[in-house]
N, C-alpha and C. Protein backbone atom coordinates (compact mmCIF):
# COMPACT_ATOMS: atom_id res chain seq x y z
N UNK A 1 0.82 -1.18 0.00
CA UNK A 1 0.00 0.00 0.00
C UNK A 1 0.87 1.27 0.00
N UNK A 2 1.72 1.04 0.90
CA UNK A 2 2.69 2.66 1.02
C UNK A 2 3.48 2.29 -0.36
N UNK A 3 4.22 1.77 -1.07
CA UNK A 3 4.55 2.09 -2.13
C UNK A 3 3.89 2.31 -3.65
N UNK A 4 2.96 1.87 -3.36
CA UNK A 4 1.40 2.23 -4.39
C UNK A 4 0.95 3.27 -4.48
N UNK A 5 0.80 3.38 -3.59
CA UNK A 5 -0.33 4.86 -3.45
C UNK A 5 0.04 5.84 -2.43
N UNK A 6 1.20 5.56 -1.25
CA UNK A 6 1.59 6.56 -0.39
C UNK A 6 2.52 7.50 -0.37
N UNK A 7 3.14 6.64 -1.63
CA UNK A 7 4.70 6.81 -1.67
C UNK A 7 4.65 8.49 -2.25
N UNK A 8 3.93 8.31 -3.67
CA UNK A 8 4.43 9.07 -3.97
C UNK A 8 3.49 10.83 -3.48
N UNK A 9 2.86 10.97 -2.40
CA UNK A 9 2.54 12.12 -1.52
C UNK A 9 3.54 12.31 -0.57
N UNK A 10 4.00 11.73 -0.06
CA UNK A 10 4.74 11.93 0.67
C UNK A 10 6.36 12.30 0.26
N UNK A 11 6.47 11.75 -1.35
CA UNK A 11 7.40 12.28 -1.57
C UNK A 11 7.30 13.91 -1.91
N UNK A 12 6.50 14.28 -2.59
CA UNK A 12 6.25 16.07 -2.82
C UNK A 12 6.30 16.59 -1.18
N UNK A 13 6.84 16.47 -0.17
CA UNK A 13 7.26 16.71 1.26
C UNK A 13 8.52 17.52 1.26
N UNK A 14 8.94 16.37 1.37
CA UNK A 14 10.32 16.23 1.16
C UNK A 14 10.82 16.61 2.52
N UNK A 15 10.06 15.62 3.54
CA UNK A 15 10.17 15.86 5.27
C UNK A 15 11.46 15.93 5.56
N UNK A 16 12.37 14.86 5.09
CA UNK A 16 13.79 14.98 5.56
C UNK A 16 15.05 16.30 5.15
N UNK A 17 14.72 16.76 4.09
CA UNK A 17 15.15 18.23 3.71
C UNK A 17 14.48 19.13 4.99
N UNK A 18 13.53 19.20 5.24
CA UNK A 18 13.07 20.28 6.28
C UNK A 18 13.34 20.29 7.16
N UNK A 19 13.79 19.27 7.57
CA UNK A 19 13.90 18.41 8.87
C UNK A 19 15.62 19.08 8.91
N UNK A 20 16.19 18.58 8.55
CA UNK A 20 17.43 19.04 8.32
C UNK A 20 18.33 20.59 8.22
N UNK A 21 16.85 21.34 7.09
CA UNK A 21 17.28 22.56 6.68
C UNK A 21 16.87 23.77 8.30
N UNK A 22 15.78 23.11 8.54
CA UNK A 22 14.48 23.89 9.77
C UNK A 22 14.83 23.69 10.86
N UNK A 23 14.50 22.38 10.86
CA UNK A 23 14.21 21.99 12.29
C UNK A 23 15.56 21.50 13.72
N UNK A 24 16.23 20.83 12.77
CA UNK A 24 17.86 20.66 13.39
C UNK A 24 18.62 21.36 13.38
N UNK A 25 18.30 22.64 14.03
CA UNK A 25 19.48 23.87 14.08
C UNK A 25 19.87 23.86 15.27
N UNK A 26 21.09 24.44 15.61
CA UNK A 26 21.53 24.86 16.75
C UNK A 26 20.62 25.56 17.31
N UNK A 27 20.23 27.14 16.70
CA UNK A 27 19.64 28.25 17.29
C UNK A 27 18.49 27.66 18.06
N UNK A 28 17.91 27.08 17.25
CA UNK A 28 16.68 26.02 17.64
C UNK A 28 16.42 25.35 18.38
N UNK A 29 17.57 24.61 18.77
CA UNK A 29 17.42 23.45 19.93
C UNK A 29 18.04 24.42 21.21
N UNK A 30 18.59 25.87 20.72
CA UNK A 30 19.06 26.38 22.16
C UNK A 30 17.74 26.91 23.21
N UNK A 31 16.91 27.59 21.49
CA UNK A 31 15.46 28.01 22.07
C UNK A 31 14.49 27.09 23.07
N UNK A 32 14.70 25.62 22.34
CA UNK A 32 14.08 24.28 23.15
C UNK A 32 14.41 24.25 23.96
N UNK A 33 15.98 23.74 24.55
CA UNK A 33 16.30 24.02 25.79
C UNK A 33 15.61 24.89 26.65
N UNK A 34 16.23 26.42 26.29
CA UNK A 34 15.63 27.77 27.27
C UNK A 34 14.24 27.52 27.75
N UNK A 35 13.19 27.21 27.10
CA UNK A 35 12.04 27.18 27.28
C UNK A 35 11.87 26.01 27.61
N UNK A 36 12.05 24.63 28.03
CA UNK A 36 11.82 23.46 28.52
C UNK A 36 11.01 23.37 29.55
N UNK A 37 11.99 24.01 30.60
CA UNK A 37 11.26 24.02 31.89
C UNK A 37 9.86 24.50 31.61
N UNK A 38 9.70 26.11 31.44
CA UNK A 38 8.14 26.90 31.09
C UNK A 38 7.66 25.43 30.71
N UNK A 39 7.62 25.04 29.38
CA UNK A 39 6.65 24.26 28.98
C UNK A 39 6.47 22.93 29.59
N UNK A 40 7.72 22.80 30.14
CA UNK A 40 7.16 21.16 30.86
C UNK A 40 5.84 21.53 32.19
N UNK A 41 5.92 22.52 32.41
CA UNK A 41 4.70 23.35 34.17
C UNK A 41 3.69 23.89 33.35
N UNK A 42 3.90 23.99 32.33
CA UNK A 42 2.59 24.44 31.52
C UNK A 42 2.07 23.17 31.17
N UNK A 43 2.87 21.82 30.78
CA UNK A 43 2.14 20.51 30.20
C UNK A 43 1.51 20.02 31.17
N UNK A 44 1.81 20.05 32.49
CA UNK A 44 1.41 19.64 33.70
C UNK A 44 0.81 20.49 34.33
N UNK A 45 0.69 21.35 34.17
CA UNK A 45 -0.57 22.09 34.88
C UNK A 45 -1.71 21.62 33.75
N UNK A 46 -1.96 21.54 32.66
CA UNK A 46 -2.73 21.44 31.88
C UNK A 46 -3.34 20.20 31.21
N UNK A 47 -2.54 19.42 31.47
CA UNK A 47 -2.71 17.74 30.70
C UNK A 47 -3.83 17.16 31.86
N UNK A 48 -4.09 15.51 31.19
CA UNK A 48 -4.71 14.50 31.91
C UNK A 48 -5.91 14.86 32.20
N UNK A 49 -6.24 16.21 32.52
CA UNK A 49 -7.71 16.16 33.04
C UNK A 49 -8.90 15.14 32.16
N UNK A 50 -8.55 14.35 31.00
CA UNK A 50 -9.71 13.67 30.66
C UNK A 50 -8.48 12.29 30.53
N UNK A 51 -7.49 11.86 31.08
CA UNK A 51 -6.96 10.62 30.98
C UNK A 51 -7.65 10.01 32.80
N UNK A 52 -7.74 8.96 32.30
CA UNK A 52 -8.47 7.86 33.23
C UNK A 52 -7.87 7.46 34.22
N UNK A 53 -8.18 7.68 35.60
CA UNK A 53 -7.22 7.42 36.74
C UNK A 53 -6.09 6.57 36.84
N UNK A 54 -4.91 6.60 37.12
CA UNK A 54 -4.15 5.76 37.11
C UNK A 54 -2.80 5.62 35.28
N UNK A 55 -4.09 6.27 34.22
CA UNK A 55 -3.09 6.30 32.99
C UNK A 55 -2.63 7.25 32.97
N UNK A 56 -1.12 7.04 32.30
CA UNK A 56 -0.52 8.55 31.66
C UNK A 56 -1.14 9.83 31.30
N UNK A 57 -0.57 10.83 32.04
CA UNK A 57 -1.09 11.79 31.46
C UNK A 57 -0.88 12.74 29.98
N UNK A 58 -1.90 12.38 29.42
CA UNK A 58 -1.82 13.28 27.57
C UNK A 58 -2.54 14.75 27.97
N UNK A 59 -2.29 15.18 27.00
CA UNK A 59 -3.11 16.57 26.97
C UNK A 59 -3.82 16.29 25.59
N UNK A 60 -5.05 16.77 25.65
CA UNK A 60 -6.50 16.22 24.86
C UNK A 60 -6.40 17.95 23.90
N UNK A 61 -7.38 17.42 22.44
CA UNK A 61 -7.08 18.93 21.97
C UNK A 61 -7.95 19.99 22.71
N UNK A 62 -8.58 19.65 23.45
CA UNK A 62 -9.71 20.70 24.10
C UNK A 62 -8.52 21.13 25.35
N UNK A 63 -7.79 20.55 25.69
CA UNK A 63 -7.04 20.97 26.77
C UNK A 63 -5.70 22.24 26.32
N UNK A 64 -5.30 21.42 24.86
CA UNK A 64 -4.17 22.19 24.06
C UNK A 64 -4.74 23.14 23.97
């Protein structure tokens, strides 16, 4: 199936160029860092309220 019919949408992407050109920068991952903490007290103040006692907590899109 993925080389039939998936293949070739996913090739007009071209995820791994972006991925590379965008997303794996230094500047980028310094920004990730800096902001880690903030967002990890923001995921946890905000997540789980609809995960089921005892499971992991996700954050739901009504929560995002």
């Amino acid at each position: 199936m993925f080389n039939d019919y998936l293949d070739q949408y996913f090739d007009r992407f071209k995820a791994s160029v972006w991925r590379k050109k965008v997303l794996h920068r230094e500047d980028i991952d310094l920004v990730l860092k800096h902001g880690l903490p903030v967002l990890k007290k923001i995921y946890e103040k905000f997540s789980g309220k609809y995960a089921s006692p005892g499971a992991a907590h996700y954050m739901s899109m009504i929560e995002f």
